[in-house]
PDB file of N, CA and C in Angstrom:
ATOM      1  N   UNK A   1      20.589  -3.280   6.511  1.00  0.00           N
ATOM      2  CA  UNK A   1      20.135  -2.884   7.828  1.00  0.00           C
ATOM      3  C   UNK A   1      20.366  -4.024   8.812  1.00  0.00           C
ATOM      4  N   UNK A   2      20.632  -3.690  10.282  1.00  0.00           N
ATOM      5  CA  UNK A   2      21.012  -4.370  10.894  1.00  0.00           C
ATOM      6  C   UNK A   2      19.513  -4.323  12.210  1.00  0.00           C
ATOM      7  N   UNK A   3      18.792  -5.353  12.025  1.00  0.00           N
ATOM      8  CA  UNK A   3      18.133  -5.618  12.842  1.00  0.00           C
ATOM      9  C   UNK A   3      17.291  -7.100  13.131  1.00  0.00           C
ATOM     10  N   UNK A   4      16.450  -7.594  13.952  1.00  0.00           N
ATOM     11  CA  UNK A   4      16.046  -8.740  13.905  1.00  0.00           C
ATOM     12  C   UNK A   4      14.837  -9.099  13.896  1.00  0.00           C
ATOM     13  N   UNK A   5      14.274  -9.821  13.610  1.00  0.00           N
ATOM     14  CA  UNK A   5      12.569 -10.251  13.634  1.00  0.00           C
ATOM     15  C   UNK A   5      11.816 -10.416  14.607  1.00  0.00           C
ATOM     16  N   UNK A   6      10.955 -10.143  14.824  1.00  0.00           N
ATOM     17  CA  UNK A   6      10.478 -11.094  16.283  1.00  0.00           C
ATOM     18  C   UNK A   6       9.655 -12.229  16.066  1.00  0.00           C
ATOM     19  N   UNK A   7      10.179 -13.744  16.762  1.00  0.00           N
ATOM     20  CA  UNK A   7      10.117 -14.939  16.810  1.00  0.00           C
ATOM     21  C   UNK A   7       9.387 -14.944  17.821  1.00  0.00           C
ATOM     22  N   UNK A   8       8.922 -16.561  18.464  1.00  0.00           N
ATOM     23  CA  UNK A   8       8.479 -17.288  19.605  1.00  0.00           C
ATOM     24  C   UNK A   8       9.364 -18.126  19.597  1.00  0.00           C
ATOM     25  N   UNK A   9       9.540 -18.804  20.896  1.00  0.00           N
ATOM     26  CA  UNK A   9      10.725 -19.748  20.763  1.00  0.00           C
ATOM     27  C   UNK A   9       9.406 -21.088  21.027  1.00  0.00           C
ATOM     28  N   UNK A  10       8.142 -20.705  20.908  1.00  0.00           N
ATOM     29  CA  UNK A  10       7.243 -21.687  20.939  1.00  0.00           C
ATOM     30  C   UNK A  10       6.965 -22.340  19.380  1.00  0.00           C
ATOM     31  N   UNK A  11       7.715 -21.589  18.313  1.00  0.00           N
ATOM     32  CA  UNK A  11       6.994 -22.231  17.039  1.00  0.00           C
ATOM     33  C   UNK A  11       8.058 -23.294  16.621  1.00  0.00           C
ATOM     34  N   UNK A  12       7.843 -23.788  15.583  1.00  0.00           N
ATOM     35  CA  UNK A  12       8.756 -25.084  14.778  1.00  0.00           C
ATOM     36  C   UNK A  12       9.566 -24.396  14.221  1.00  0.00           C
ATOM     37  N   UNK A  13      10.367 -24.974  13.341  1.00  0.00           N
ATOM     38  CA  UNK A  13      11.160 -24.332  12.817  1.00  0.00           C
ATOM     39  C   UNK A  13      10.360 -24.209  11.444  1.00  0.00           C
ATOM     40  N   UNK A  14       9.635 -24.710  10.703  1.00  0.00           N
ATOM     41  CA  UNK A  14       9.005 -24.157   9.484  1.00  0.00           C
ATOM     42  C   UNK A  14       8.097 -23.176  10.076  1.00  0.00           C
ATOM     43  N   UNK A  15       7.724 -22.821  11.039  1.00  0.00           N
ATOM     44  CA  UNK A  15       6.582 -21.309  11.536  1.00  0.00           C
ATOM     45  C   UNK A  15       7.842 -20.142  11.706  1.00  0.00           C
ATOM     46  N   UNK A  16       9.019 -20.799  12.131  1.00  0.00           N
ATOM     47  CA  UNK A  16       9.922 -19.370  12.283  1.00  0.00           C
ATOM     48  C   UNK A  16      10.103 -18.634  11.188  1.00  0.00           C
ATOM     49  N   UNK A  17      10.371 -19.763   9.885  1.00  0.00           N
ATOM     50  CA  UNK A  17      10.819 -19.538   8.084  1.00  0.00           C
ATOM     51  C   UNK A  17       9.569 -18.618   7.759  1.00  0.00           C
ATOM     52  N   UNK A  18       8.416 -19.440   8.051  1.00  0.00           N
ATOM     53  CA  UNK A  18       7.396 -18.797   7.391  1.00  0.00           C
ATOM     54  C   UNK A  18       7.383 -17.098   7.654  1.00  0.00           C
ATOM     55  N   UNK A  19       7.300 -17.075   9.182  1.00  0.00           N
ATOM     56  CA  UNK A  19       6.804 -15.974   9.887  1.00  0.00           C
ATOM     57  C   UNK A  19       8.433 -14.842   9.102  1.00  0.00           C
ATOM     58  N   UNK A  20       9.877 -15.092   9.130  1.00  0.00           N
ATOM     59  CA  UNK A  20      10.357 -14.546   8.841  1.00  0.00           C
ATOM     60  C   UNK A  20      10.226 -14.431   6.745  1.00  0.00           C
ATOM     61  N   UNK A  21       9.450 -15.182   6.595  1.00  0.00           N
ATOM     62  CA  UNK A  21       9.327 -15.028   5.146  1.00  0.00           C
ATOM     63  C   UNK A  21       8.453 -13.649   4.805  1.00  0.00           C
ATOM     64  N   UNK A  22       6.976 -14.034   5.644  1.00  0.00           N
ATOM     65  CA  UNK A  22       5.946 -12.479   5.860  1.00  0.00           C
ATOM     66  C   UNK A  22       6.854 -11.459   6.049  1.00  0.00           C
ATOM     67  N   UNK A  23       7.560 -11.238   7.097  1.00  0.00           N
ATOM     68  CA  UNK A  23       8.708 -10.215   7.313  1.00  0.00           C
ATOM     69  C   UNK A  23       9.448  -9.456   5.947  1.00  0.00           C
ATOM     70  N   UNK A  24       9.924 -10.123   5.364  1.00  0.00           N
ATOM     71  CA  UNK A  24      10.870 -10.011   4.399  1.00  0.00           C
ATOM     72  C   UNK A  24       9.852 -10.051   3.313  1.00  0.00           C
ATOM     73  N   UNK A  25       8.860 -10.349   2.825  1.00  0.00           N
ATOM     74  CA  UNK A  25       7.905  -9.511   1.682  1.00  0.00           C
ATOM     75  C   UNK A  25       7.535  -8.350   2.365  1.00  0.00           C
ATOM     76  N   UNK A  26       7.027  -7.746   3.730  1.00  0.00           N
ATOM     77  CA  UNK A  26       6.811  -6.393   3.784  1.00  0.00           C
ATOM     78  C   UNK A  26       7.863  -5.491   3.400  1.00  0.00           C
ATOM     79  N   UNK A  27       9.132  -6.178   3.889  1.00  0.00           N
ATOM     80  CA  UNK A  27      10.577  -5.175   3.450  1.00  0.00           C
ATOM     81  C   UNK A  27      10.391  -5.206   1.918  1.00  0.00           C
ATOM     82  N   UNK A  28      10.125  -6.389   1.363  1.00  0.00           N
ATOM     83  CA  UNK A  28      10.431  -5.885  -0.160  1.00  0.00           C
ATOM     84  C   UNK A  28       9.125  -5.101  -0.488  1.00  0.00           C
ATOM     85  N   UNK A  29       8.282  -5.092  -0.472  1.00  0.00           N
ATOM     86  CA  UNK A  29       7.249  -3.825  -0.724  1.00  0.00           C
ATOM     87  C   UNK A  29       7.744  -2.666  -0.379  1.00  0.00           C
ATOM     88  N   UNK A  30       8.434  -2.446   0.245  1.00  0.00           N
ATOM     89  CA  UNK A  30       9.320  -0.851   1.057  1.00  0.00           C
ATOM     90  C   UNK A  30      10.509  -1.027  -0.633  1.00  0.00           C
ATOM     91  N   UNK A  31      11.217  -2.179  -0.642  1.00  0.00           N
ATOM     92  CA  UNK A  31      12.122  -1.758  -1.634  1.00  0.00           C
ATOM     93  C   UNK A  31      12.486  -1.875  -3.098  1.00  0.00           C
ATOM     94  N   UNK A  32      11.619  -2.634  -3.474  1.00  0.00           N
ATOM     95  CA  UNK A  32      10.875  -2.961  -4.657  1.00  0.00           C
ATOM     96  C   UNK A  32       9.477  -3.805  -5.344  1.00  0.00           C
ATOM     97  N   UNK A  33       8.939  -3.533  -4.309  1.00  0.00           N
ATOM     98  CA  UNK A  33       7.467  -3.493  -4.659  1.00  0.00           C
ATOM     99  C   UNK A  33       7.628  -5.897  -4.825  1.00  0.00           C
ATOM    100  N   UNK A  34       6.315  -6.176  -4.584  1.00  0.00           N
ATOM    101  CA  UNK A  34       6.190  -7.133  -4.397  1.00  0.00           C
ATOM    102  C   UNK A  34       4.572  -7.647  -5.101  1.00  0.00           C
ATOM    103  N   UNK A  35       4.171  -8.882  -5.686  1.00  0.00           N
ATOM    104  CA  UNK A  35       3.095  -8.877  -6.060  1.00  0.00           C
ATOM    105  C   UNK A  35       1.924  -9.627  -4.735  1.00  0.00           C
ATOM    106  N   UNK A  36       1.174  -8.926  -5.299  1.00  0.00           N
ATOM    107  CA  UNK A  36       0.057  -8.551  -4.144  1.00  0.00           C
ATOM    108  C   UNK A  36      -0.334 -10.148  -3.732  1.00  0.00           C
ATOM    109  N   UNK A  37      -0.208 -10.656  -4.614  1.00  0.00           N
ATOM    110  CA  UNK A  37      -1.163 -12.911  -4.329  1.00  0.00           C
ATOM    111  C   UNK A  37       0.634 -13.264  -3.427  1.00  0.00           C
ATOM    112  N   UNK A  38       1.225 -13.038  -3.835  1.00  0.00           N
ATOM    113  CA  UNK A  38       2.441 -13.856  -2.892  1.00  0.00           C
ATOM    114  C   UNK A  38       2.913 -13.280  -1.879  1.00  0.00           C
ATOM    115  N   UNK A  39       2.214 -11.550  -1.767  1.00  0.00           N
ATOM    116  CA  UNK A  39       2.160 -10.936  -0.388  1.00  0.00           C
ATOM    117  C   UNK A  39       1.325 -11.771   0.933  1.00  0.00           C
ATOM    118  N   UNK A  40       0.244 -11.858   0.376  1.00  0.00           N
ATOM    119  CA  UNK A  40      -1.043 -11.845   0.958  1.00  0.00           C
ATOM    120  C   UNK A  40      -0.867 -13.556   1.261  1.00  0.00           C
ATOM    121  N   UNK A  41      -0.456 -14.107   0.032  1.00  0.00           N
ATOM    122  CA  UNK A  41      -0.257 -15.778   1.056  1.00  0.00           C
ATOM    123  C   UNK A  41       0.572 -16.043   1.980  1.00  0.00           C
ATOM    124  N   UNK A  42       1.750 -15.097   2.214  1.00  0.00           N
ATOM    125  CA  UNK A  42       2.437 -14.723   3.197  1.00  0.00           C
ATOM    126  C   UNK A  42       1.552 -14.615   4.506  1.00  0.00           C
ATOM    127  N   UNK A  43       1.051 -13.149   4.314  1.00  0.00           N
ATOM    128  CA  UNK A  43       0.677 -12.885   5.518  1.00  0.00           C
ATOM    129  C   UNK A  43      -0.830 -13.984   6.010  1.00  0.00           C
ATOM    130  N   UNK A  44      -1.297 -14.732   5.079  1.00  0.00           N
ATOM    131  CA  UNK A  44      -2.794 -15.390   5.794  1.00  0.00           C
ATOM    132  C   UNK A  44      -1.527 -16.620   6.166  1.00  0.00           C
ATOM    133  N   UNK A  45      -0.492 -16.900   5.778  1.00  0.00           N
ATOM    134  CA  UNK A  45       0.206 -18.241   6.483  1.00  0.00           C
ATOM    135  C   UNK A  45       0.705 -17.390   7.532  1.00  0.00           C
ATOM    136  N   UNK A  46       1.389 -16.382   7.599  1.00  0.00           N
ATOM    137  CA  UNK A  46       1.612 -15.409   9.137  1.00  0.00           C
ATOM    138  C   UNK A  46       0.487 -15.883   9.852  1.00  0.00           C
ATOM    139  N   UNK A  47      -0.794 -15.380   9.652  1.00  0.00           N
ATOM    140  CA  UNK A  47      -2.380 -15.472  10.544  1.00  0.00           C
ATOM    141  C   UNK A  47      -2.408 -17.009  11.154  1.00  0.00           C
ATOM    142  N   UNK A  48      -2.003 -17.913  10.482  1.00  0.00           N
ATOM    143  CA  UNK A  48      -2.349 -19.240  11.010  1.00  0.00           C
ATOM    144  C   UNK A  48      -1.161 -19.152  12.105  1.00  0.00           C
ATOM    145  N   UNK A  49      -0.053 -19.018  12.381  1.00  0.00           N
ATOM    146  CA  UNK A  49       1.045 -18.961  13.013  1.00  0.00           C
ATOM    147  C   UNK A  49       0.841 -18.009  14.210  1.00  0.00           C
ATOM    148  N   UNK A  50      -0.121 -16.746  13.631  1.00  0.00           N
ATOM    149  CA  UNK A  50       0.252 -15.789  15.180  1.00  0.00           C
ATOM    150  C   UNK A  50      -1.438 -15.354  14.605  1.00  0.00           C
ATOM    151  N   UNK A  51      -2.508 -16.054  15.477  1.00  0.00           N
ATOM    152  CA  UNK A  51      -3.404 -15.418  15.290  1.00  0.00           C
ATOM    153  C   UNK A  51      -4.459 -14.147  15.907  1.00  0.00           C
ATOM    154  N   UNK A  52      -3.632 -14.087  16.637  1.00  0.00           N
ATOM    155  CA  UNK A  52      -4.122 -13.745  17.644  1.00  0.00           C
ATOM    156  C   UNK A  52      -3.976 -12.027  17.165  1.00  0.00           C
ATOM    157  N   UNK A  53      -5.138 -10.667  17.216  1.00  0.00           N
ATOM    158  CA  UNK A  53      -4.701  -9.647  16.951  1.00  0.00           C
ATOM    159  C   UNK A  53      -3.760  -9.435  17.905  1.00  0.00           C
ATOM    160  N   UNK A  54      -3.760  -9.270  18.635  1.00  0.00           N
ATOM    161  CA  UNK A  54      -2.765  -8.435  19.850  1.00  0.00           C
ATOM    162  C   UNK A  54      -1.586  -8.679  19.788  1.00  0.00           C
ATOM    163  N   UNK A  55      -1.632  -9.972  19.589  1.00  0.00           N
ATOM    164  CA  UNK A  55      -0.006 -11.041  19.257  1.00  0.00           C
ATOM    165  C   UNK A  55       0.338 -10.075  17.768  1.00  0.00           C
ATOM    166  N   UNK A  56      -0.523 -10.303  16.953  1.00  0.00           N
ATOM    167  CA  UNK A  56       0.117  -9.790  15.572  1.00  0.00           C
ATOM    168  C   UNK A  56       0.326  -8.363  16.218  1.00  0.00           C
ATOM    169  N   UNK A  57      -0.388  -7.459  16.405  1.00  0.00           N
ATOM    170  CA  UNK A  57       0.193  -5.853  16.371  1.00  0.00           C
ATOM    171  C   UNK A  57       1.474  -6.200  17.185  1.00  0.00           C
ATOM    172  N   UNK A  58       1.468  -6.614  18.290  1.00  0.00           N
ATOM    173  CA  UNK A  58       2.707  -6.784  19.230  1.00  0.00           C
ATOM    174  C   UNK A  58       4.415  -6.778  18.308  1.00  0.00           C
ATOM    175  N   UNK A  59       3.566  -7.922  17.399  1.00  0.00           N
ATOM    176  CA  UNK A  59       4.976  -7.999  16.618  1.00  0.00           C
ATOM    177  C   UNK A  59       5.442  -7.593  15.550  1.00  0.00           C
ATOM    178  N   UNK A  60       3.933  -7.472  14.818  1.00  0.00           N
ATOM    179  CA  UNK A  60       4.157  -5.945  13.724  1.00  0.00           C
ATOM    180  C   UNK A  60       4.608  -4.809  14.388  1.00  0.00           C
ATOM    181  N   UNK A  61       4.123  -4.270  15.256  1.00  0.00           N
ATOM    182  CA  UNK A  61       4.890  -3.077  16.162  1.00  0.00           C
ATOM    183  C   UNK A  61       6.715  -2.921  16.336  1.00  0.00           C
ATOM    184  N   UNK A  62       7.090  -3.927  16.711  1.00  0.00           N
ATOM    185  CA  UNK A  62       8.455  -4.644  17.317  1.00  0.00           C
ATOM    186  C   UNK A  62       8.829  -4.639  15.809  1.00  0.00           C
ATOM    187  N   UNK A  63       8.413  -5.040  14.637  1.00  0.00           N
ATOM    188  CA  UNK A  63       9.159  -5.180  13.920  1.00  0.00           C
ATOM    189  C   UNK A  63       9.054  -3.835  13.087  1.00  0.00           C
ATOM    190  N   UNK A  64       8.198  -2.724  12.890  1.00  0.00           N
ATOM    191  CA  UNK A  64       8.275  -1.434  12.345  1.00  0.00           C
ATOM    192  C   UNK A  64       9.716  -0.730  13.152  1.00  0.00           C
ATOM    193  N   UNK A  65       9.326  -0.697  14.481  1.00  0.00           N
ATOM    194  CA  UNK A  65      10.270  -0.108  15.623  1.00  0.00           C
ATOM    195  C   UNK A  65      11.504  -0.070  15.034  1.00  0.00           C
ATOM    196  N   UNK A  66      11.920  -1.597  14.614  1.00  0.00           N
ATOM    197  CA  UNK A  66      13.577  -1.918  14.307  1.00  0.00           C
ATOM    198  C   UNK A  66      13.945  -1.496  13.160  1.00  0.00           C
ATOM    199  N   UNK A  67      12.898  -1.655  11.749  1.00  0.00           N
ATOM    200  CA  UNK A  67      13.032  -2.021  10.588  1.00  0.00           C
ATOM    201  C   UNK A  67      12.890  -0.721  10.133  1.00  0.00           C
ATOM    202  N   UNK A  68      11.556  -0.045  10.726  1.00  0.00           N
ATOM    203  CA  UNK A  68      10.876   1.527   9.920  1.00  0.00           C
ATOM    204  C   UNK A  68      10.040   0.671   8.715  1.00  0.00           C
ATOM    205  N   UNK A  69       9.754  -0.245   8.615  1.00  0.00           N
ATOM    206  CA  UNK A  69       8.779  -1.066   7.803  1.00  0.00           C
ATOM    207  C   UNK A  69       7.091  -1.572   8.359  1.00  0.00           C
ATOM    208  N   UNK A  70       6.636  -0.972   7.942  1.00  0.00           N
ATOM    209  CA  UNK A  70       5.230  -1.211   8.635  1.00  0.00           C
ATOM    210  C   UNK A  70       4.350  -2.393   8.013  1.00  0.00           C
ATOM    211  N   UNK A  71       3.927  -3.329   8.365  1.00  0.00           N
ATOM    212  CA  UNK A  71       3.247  -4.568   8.162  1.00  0.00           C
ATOM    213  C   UNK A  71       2.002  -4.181   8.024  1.00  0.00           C
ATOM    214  N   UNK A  72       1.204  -3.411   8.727  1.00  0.00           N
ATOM    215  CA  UNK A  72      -0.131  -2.902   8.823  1.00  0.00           C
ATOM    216  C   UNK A  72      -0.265  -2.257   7.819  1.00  0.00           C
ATOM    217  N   UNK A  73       0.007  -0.900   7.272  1.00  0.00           N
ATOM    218  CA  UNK A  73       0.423   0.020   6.203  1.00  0.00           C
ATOM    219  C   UNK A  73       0.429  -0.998   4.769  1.00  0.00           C
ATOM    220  N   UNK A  74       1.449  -2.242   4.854  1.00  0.00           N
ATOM    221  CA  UNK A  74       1.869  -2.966   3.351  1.00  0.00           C
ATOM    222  C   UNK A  74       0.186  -3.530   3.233  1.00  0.00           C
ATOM    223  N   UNK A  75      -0.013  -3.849   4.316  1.00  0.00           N
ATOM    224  CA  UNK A  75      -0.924  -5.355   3.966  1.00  0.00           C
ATOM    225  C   UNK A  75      -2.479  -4.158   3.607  1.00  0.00           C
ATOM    226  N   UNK A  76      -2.573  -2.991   4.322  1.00  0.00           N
ATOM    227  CA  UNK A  76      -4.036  -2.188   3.938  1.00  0.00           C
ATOM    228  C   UNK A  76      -3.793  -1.668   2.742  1.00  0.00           C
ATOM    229  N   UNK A  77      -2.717  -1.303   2.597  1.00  0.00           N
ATOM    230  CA  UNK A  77      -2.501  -0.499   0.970  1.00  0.00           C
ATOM    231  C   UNK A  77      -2.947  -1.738  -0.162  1.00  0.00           C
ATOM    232  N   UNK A  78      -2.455  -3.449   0.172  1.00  0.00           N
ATOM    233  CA  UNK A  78      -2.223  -4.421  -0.499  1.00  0.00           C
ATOM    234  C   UNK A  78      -4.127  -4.867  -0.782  1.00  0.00           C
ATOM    235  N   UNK A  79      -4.662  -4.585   0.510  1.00  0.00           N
ATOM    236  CA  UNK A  79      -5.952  -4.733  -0.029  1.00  0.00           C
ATOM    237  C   UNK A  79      -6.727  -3.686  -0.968  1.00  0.00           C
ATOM    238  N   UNK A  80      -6.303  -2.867  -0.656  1.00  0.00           N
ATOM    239  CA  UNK A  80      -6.704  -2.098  -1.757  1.00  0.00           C
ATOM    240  C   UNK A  80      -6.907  -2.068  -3.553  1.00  0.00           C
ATOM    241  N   UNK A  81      -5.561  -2.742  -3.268  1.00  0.00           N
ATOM    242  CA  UNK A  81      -5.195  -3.064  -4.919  1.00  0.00           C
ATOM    243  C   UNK A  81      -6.051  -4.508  -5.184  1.00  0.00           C
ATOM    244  N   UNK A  82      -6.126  -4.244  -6.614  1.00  0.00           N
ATOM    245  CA  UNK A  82      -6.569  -5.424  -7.572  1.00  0.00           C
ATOM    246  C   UNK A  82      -5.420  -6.572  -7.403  1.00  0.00           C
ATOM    247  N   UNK A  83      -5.685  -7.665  -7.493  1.00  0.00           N
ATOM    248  CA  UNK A  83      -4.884  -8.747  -7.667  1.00  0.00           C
ATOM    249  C   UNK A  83      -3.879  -9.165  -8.475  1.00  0.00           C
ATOM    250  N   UNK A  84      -3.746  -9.083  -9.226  1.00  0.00           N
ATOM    251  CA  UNK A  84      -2.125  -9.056 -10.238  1.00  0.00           C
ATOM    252  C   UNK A  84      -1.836  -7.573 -10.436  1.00  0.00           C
ATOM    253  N   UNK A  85      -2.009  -6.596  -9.285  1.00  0.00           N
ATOM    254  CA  UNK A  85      -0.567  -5.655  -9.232  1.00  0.00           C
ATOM    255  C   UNK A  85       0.178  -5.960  -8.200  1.00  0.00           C
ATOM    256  N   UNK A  86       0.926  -5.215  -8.330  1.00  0.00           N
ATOM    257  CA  UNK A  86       2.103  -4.714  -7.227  1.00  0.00           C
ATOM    258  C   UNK A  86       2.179  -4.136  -6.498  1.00  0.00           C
ATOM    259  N   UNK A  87       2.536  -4.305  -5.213  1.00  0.00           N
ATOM    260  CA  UNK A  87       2.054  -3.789  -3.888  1.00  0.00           C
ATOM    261  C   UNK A  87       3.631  -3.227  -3.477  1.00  0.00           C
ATOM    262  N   UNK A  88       4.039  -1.630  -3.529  1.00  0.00           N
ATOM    263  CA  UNK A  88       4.775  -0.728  -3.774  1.00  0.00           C
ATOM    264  C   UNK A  88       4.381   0.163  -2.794  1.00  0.00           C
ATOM    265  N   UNK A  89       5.338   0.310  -1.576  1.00  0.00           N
ATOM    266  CA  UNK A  89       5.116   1.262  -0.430  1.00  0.00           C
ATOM    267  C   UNK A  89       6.088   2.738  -0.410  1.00  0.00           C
TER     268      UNK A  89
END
């Protein structure tokens, strides 16, 4: 698929990696399932980077739009589950 992430041109370059790392575990939950502890440290290192709710939906939004991958959807299904499964969208 051909699309792009949404960045700040305010972060470092290890907040861009990170933030595009969160990105790319929600895609792999869409395409082969991902485990739920290396989801979730993803997204609480996402939280330190963009904490803000509004900021996060903004760019979870922007990035479903492009992708058809929903961040909100991975991460509520992900709480759901017990801790050493697999978080499979």
């Amino acid at each position: 698929m051909e699309y792009t992430y949404p960045l700040s041109l305010d972060w470092s370059k290890q907040e861009v990696i990170d933030v595009i790392a969160y990105f790319q575990a929600v895609e792999q939950a869409y395409e082969k399932g991902i485990n739920k502890k290396e989801l979730m440290d993803k997204y609480r290192r996402f939280k330190e980077i963009v904490p803000g709710k509004s900021e996060e939906k903004q760019m979870c939004n922007e990035f479903e739009k492009d992708s058809g991958f929903s961040s909100y959807r991975t991460i509520e299904k992900a709480k759901e589950l017990e801790d050493d499964k697999k978080v499979k969208m």
